[in-house]
N, C-alpha and C. Protein backbone atom coordinates (compact mmCIF):
# COMPACT_ATOMS: atom_id res chain seq x y z
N UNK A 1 -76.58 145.33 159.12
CA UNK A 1 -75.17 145.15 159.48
C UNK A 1 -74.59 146.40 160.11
N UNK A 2 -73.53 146.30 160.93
CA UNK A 2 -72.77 147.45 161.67
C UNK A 2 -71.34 147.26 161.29
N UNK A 3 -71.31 148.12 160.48
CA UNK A 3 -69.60 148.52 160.34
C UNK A 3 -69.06 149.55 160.84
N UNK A 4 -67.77 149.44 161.81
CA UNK A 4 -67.50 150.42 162.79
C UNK A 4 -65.92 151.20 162.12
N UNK A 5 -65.30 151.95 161.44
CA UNK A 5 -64.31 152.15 161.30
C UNK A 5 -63.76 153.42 162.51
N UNK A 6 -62.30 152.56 163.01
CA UNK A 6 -61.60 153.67 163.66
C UNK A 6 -60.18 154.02 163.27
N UNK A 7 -59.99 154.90 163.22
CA UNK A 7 -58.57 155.70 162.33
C UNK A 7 -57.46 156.06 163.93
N UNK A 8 -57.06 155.08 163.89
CA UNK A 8 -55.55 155.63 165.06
C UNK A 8 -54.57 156.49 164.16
N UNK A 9 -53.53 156.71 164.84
CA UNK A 9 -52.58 157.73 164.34
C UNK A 9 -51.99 157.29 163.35
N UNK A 10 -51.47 155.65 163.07
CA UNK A 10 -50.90 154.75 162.39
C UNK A 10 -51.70 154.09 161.66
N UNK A 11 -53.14 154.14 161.02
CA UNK A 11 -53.77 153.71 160.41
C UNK A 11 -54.82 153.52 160.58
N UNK A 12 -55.80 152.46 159.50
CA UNK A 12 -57.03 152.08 159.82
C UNK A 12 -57.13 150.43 160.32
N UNK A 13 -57.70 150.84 161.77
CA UNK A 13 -58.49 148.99 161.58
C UNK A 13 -59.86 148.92 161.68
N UNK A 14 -60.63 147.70 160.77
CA UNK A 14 -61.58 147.58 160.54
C UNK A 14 -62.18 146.78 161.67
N UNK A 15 -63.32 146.89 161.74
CA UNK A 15 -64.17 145.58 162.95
C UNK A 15 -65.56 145.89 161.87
N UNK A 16 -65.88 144.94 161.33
CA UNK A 16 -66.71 144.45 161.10
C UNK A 16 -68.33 143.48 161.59
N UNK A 17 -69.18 143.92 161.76
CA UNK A 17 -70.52 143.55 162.63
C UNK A 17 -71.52 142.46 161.41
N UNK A 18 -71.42 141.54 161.02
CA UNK A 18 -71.99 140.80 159.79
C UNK A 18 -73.10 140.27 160.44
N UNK A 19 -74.35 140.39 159.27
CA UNK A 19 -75.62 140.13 160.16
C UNK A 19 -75.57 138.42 159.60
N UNK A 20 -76.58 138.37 160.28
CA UNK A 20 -76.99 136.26 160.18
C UNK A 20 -76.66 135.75 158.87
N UNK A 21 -77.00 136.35 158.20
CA UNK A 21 -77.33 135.66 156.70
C UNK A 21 -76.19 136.19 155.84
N UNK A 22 -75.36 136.26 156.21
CA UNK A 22 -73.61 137.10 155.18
C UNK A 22 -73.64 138.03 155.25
N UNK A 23 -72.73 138.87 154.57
CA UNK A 23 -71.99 140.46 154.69
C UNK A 23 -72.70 140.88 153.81
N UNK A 24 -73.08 142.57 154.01
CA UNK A 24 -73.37 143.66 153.10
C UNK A 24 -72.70 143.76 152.34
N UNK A 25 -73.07 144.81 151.22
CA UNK A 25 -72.85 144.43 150.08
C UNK A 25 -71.52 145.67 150.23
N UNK A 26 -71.73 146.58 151.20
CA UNK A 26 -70.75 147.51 151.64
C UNK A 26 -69.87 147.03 152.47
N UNK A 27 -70.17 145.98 153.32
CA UNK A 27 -69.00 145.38 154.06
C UNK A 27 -68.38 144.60 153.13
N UNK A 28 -68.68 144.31 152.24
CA UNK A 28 -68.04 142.89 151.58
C UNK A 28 -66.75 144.14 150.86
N UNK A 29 -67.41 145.06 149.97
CA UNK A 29 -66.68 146.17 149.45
C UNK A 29 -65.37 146.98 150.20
N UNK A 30 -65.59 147.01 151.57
CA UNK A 30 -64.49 147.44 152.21
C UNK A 30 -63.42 146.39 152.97
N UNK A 31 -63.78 144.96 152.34
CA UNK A 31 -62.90 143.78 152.98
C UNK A 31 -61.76 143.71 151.00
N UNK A 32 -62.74 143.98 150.05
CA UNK A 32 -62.28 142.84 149.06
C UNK A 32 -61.98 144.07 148.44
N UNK A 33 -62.19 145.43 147.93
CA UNK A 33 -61.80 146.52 147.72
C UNK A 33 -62.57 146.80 146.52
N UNK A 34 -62.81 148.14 145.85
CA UNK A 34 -63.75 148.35 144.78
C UNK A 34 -63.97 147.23 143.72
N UNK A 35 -65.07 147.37 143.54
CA UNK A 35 -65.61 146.08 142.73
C UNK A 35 -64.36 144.75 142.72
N UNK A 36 -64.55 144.68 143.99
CA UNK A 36 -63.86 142.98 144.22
C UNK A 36 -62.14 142.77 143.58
N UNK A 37 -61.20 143.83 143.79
CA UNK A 37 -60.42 144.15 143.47
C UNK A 37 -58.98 142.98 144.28
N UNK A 38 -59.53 142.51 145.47
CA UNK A 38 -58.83 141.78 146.30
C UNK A 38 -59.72 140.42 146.37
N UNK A 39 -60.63 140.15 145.37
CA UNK A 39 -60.99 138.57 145.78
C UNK A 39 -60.23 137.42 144.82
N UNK A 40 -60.37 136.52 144.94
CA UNK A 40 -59.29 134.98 144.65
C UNK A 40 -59.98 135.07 142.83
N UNK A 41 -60.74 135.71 142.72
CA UNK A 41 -61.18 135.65 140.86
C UNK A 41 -60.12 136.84 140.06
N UNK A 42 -60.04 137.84 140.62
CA UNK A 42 -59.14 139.03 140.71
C UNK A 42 -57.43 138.58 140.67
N UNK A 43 -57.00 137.21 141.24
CA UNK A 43 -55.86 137.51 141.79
C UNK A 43 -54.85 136.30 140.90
N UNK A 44 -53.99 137.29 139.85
CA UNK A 44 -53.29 136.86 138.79
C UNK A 44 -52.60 135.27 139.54
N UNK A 45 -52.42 134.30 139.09
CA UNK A 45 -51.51 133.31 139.19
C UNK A 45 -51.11 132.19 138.33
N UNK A 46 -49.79 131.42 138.23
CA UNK A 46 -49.70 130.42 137.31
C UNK A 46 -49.34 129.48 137.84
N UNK A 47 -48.30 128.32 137.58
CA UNK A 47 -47.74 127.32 138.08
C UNK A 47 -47.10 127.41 139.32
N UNK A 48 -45.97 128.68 139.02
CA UNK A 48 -45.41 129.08 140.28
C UNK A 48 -45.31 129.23 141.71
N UNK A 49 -46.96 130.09 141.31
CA UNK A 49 -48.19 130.10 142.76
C UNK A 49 -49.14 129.46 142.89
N UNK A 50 -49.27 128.70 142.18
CA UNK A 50 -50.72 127.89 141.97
C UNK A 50 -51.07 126.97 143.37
N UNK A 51 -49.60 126.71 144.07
CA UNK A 51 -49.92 126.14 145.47
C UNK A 51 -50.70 126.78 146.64
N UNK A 52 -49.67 127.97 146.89
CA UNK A 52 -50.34 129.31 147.85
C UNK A 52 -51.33 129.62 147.84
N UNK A 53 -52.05 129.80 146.63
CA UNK A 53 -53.29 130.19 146.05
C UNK A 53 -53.97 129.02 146.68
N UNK A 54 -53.95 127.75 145.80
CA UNK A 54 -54.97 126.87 146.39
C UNK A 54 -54.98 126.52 148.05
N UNK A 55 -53.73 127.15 148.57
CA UNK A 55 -54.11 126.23 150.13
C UNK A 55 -54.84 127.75 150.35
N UNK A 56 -54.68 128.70 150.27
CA UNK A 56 -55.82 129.99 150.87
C UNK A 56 -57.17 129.72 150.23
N UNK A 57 -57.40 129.41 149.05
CA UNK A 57 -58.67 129.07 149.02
C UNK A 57 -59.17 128.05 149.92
N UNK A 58 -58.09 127.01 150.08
CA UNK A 58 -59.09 126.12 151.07
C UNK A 58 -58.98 126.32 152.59
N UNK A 59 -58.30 127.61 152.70
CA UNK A 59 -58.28 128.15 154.46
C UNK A 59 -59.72 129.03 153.81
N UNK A 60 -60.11 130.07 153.19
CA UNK A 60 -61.13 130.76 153.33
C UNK A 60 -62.45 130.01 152.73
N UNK A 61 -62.49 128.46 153.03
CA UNK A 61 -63.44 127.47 152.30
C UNK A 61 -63.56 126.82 154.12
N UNK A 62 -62.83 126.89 155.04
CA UNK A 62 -62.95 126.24 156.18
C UNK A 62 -62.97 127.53 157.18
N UNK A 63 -64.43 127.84 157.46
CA UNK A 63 -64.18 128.58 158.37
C UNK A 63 -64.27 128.22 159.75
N UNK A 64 -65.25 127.25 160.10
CA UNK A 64 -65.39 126.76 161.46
C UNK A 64 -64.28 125.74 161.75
N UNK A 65 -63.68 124.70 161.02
CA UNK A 65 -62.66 124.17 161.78
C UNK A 65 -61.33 124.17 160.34
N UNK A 66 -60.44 126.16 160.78
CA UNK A 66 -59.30 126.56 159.72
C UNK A 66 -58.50 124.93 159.81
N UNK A 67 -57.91 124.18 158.80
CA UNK A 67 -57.02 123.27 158.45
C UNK A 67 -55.96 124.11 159.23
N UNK A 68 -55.30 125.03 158.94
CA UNK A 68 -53.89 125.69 159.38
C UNK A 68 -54.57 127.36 159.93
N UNK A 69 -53.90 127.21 161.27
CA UNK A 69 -54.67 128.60 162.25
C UNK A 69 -53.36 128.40 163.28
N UNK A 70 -52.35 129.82 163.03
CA UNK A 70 -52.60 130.48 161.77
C UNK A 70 -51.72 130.05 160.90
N UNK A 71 -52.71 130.60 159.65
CA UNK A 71 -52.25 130.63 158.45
C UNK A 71 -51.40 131.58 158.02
N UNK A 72 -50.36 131.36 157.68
CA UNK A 72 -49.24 132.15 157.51
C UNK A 72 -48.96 132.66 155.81
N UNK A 73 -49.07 133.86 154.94
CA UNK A 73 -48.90 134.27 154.15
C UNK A 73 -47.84 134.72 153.69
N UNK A 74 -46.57 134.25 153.40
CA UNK A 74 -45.19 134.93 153.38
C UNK A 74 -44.12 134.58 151.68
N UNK A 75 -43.69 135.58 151.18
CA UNK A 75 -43.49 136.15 149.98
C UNK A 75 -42.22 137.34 150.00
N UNK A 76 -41.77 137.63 148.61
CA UNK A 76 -41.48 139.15 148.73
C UNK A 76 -42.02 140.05 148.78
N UNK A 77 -41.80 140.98 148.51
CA UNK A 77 -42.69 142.07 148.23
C UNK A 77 -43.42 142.32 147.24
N UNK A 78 -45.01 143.08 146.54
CA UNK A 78 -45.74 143.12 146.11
C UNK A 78 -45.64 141.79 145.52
N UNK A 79 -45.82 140.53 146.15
CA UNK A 79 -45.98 139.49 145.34
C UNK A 79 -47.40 139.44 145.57
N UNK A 80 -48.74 139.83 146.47
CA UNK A 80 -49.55 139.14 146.90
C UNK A 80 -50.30 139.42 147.53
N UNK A 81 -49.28 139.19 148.74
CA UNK A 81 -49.46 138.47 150.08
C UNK A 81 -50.97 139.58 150.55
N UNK A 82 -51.05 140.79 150.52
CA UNK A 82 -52.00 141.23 150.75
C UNK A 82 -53.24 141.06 150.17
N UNK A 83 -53.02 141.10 149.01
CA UNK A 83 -54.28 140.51 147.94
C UNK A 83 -55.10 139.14 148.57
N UNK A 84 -54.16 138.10 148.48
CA UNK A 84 -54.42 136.75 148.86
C UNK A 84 -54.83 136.67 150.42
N UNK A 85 -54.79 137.41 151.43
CA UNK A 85 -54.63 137.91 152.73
C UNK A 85 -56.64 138.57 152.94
N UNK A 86 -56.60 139.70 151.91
CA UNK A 86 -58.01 139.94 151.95
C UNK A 86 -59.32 139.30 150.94
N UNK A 87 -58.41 138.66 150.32
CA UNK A 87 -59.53 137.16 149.17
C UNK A 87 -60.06 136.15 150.80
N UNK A 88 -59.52 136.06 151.02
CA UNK A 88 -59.73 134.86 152.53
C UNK A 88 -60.37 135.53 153.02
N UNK A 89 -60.28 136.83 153.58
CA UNK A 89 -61.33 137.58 154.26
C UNK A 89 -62.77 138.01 153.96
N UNK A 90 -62.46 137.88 152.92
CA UNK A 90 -63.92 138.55 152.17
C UNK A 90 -64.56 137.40 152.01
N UNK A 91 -64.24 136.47 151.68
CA UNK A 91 -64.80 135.02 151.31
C UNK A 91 -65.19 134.12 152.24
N UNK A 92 -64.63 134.32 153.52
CA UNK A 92 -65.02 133.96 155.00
C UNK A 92 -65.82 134.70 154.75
N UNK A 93 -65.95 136.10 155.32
CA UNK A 93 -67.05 137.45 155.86
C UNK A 93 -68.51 137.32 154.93
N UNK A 94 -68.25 136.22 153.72
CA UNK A 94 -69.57 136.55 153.11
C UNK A 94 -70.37 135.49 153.50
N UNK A 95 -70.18 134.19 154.37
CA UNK A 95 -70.47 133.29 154.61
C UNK A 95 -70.91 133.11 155.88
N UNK A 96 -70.20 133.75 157.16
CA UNK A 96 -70.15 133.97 158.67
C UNK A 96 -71.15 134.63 158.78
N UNK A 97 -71.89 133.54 160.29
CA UNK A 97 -72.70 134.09 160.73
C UNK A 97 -72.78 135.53 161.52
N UNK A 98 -73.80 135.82 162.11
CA UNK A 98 -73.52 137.14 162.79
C UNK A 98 -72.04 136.21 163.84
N UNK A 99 -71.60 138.13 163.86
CA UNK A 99 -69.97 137.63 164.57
C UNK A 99 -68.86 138.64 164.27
N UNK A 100 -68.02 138.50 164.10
CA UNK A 100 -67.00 139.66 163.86
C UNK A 100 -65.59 139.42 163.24
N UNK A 101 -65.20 140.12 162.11
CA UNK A 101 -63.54 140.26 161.44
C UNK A 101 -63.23 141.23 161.59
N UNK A 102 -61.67 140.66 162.49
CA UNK A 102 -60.41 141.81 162.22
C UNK A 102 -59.84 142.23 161.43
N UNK A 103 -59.22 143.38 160.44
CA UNK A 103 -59.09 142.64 159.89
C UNK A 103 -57.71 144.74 159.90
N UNK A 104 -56.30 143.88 160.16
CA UNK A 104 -55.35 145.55 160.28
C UNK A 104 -54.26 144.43 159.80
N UNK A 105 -53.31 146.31 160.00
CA UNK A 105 -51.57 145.72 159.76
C UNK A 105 -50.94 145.69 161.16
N UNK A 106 -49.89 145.27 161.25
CA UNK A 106 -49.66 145.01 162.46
C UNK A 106 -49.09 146.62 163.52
N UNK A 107 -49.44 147.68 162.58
CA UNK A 107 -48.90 148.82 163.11
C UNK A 107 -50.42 149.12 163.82
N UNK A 108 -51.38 148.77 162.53
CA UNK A 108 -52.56 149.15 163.31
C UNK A 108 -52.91 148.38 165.00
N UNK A 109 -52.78 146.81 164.70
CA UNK A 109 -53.05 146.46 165.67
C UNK A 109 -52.36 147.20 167.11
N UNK A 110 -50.81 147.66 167.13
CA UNK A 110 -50.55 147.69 167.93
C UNK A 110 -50.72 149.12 168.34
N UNK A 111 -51.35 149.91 167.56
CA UNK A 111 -52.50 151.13 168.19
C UNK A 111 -53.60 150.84 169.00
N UNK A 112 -53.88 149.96 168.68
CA UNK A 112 -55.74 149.45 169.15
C UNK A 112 -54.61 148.82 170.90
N UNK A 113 -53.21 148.32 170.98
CA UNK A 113 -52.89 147.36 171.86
C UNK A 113 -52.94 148.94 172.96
N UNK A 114 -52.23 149.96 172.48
CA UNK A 114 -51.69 150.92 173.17
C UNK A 114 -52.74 151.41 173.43
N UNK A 115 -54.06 151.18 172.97
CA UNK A 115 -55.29 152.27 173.77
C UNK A 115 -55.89 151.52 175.12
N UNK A 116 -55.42 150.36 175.05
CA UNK A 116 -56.25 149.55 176.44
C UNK A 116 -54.99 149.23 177.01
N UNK A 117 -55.04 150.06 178.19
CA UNK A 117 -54.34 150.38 179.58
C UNK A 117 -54.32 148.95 180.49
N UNK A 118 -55.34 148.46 180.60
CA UNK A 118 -55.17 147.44 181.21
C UNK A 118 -54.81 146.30 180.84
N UNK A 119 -53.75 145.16 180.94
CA UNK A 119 -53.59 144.30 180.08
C UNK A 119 -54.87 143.22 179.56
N UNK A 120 -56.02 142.73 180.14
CA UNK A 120 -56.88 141.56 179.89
C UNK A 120 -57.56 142.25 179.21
N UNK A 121 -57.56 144.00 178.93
CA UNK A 121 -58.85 143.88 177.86
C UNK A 121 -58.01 143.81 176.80
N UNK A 122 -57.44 144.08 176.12
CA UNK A 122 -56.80 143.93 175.02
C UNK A 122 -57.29 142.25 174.30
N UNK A 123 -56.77 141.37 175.19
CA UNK A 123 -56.49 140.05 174.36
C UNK A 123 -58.19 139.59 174.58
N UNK A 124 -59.31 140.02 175.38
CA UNK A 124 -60.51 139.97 176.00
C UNK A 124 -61.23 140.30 174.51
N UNK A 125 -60.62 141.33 173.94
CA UNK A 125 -61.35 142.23 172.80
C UNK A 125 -61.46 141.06 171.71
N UNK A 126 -60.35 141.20 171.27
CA UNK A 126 -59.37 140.28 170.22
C UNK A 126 -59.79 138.61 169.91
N UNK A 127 -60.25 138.28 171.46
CA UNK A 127 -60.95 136.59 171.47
C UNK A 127 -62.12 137.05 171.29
N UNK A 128 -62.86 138.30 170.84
CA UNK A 128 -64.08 138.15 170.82
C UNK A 128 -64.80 138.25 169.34
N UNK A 129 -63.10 137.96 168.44
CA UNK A 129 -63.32 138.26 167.12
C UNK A 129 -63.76 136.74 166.43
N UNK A 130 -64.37 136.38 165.74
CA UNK A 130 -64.39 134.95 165.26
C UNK A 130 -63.62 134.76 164.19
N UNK A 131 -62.63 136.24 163.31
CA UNK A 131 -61.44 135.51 162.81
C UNK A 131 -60.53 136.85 162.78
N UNK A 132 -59.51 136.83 162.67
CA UNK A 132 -58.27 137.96 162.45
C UNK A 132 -57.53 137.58 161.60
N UNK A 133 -57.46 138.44 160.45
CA UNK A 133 -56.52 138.85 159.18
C UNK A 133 -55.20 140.40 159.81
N UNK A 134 -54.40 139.55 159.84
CA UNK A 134 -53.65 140.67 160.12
C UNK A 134 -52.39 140.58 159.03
N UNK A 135 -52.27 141.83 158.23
CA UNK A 135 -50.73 142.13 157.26
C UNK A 135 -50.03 143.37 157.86
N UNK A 136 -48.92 142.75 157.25
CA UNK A 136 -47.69 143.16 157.20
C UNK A 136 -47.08 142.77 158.75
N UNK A 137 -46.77 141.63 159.17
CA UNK A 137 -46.90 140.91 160.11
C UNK A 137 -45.43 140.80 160.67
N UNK A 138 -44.68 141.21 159.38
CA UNK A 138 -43.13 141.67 159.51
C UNK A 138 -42.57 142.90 160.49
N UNK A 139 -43.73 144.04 160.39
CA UNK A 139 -43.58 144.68 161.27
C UNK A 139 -43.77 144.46 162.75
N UNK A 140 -44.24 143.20 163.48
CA UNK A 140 -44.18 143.02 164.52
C UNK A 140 -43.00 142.73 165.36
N UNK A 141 -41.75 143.44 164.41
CA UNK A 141 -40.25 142.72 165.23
C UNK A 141 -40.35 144.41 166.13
N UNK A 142 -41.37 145.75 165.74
CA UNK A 142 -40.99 146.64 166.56
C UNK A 142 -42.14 146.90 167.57
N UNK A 143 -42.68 145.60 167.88
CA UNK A 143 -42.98 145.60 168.74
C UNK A 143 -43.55 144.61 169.89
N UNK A 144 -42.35 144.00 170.80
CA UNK A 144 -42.18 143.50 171.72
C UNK A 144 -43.32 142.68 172.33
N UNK A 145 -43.57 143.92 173.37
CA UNK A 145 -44.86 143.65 173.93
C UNK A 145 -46.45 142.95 173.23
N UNK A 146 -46.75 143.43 172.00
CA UNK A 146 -47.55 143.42 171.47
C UNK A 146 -47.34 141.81 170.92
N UNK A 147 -45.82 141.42 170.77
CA UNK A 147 -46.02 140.59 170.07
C UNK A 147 -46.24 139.20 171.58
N UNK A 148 -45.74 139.34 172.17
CA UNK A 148 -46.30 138.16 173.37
C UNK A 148 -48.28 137.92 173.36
N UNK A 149 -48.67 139.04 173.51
CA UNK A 149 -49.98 139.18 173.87
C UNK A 149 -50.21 138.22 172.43
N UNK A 150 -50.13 138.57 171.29
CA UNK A 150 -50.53 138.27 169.94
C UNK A 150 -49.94 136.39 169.94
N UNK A 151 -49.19 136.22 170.70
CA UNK A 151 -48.66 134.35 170.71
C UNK A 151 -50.10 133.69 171.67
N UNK A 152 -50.61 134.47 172.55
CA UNK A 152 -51.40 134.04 173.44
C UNK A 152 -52.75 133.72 172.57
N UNK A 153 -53.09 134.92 171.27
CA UNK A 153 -54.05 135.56 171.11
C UNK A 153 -54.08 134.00 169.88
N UNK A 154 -53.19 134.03 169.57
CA UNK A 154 -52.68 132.96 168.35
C UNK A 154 -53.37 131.34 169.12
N UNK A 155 -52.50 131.14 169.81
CA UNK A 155 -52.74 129.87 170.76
C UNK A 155 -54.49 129.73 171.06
N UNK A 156 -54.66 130.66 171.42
CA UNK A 156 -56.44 130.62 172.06
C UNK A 156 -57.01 130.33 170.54
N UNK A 157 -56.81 130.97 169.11
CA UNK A 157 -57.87 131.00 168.11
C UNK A 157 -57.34 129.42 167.82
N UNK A 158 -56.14 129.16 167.72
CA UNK A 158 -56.03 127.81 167.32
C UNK A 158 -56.72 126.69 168.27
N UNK A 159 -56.84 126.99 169.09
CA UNK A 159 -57.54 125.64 170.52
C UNK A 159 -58.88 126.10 169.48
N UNK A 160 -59.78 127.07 169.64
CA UNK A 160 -61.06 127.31 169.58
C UNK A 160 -61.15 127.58 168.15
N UNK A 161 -60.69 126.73 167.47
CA UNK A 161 -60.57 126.19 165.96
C UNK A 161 -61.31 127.58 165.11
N UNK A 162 -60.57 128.87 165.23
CA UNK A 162 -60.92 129.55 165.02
C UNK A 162 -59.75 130.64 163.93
N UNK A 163 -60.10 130.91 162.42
CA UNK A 163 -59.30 131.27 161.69
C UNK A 163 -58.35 132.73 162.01
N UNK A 164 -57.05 132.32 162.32
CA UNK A 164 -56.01 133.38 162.27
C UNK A 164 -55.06 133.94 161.12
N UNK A 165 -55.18 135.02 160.52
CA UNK A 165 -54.12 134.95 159.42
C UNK A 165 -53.50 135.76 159.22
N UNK A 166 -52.39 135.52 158.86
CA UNK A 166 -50.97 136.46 158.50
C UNK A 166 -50.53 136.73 157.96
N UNK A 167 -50.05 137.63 157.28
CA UNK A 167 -49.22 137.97 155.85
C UNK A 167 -48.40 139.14 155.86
């Protein structure tokens, strides 16, 4: 497996390289967090949430054709939403064939937007992911530009029944 980490000024985003047969045991570790700290066994719930919970299990149970793409994760604060955000990811990533997860906040993404000068590689990159987890998705009101490219980027994974998610 090839795991690539790059550190922009505003954070980390991950790209992930998963070989044929599921994720390393180190990739799985840097999606779901020390000893599985962010997977759906880990992640407290009762009646309350018991809905949210079950429709993300059955978005990270459908990876080739997502039911809802994208899937939208939205809450107050520390309710979750991140937890439940990287349970889907990790639980896809252990299953996917060779291929690739995104997997940032939306400050990160729009570092990775600001390093490609030209507009088609950006969204070129981005379709070449077979799924994107992106949090804190709230922060995309500061930024404009980024967020058009990201409606396009949205539209294409949903045609090509391909999992998008948000939180």
């Amino acid at each position: 497996p090839r795991i690539v980490y790059t550190k922009p000024e505003n954070g980390r985003v991950y790209a992930f390289r998963l070989p044929q047969k599921g994720i390393s045991s180190s990739a799985r570790s840097a999606l779901t967090g020390e000893h599985g700290q962010w997977s759906f066994e880990t992640f407290i719930y009762n009646k309350k949430n018991e809905f949210p919970v079950s429709m993300a299990r059955e978005m990270a149970a459908s990876i080739n054709n997502p039911a809802y793409s994208p899937f939208v994760i939205c809450g107050r604060g520390t309710c979750g939403k991140t937890h439940l955000l990287r349970a889907i990811a990790g639980s896809m990533a252990s299953v996917m064939d060779s291929g690739s997860i995104y997997v940032g906040t939306a400050a990160e993404l729009n570092a990775l937007f600001a390093e490609n000068e030209r507009p088609g590689v950006f969204k070129r990159k981005m379709l070449r992911y077979k799924a994107i987890f992106l949090d804190n998705a709230q922060d995309m009101a500061a930024f404009p530009k980024l967020q058009q490219e990201l409606v396009f980027i949205a539209d294409a994974f949903k045609d090509r029944k391909k999992p998008f998610v948000l939180a």
